[in-house]
Protein backbone atom coordinates (compact mmCIF):
# COMPACT_ATOMS: atom_id res chain seq x y z
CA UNK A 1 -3.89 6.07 -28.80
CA UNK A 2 -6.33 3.69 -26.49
CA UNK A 3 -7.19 0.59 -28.20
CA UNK A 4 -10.29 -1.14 -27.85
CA UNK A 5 -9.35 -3.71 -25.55
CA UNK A 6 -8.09 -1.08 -22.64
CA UNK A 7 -11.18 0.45 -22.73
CA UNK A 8 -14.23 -1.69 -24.18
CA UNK A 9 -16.32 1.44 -24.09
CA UNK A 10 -14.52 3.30 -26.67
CA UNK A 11 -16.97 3.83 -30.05
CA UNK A 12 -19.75 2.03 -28.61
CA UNK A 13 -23.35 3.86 -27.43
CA UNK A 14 -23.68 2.07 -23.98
CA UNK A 15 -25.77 3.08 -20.93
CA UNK A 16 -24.26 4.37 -17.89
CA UNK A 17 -25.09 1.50 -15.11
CA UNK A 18 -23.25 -0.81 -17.89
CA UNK A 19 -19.67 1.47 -18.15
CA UNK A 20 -19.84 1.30 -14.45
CA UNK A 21 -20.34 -1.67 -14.32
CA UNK A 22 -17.62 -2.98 -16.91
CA UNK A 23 -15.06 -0.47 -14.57
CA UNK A 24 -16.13 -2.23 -11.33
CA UNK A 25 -15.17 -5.39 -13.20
CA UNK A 26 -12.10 -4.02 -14.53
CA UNK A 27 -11.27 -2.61 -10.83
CA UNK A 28 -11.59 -6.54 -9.49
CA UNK A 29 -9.18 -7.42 -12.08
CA UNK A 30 -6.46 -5.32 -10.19
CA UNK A 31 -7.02 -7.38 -6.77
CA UNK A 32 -4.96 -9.59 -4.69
CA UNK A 33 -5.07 -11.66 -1.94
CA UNK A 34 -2.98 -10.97 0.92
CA UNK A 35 0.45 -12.29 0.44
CA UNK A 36 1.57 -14.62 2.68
CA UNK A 37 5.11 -13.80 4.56
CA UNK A 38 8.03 -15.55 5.71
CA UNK A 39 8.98 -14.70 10.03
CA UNK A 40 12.26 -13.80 8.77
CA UNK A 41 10.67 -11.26 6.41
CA UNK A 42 8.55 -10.18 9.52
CA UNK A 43 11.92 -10.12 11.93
CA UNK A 44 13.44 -7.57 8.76
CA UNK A 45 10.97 -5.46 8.38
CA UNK A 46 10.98 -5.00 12.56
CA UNK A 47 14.89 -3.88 12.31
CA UNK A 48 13.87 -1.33 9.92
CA UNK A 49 11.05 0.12 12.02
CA UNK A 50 13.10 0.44 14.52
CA UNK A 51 16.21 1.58 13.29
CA UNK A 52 14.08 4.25 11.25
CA UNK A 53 12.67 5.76 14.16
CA UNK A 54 16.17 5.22 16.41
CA UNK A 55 18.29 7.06 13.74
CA UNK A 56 15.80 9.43 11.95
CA UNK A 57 15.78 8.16 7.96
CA UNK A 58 12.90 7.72 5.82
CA UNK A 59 11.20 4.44 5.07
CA UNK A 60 9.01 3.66 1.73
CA UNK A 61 6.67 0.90 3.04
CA UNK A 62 4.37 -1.23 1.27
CA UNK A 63 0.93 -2.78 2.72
CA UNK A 64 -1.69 -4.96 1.62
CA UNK A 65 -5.13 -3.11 1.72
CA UNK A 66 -8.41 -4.62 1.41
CA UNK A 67 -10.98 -4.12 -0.53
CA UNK A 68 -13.29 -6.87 -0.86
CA UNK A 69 -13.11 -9.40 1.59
CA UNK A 70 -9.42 -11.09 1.26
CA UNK A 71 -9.13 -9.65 -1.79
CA UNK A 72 -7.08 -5.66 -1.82
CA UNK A 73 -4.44 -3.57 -3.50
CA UNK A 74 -1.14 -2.89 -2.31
CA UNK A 75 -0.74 1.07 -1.39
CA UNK A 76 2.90 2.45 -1.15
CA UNK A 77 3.81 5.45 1.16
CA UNK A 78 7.34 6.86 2.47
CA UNK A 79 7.99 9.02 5.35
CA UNK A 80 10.05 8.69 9.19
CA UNK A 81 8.86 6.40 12.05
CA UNK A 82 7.56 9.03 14.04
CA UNK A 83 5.52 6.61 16.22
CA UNK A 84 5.07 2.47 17.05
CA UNK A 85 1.58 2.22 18.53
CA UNK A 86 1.68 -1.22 20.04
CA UNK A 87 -1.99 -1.44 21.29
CA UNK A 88 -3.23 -1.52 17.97
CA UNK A 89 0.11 -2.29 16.65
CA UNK A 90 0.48 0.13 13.62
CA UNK A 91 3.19 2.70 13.13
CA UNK A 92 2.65 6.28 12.11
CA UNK A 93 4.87 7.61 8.93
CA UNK A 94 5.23 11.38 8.40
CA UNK A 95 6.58 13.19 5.63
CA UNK A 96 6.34 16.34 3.93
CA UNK A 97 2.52 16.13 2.67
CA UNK A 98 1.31 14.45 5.62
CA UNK A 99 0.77 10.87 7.50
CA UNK A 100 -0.52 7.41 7.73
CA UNK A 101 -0.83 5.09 10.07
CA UNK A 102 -0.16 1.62 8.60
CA UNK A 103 -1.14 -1.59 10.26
CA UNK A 104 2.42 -3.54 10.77
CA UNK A 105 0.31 -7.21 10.18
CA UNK A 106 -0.53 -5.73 6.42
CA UNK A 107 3.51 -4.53 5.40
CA UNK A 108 4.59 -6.39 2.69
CA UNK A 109 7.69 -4.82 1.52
CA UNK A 110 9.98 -1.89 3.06
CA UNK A 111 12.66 0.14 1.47
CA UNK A 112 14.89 2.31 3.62
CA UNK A 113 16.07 4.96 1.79
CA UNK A 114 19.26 6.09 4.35
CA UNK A 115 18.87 9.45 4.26
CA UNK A 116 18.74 11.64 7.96
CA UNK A 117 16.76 14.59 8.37
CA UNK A 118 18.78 17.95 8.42
């Protein structure tokens, strides 16, 4: 059962431009500013690019995605290297429902999971 507090509209008569405007609030709540990395974080997550796309096993990367201004959410997605664009230096990550491309300045965390690709 919701309580009250997760959702301050619950048993009240309110107007409609005030719920949204209580969720937009709530919604800000849930932002971050973009953490700040260490270079040896940077050089890691580089290996793993690499070595994902050199011997074919799936990656689950984080990134930092804004939303307003500096402040954003952190979006998750897995899938294989299929692609290292350096011009505008994002890589492309494929899996079975489809792709993103993912700006490598915005990673914040990557997991290789060490499975190949039969």
């Amino acid at each position: 059962m919701a309580s009250k507090l997760d959702n301050p509209t619950m048993g009240r008569f309110m107007m409609s431009e005030h719920v949204e405007a209580l969720q937009r609030m709530h919604e800000d709540k849930k932002l971050i500013e973009k953490p700040i990395l260490e270079e040896d974080e940077l050089t890691e997550f580089c290996y793993r690019i690499t070595d994902s796309r050199q011997f074919d096993y799936a990656l689950t990367v984080s990134w930092w995605e804004s939303r307003k201004g500096n402040r954003g959410v952190i979006e998750t997605f897995w899938g294989w290297v299929v692609d290292f664009d350096s011009a505008y230096k994002r890589i492309k990550l494929k899996n079975d429902e489809g792709y993103k491309l993912i700006p490598v300045d915005d990673i914040v965390y990557i997991v290789d999971k060490r499975k190949p690709r039969c």
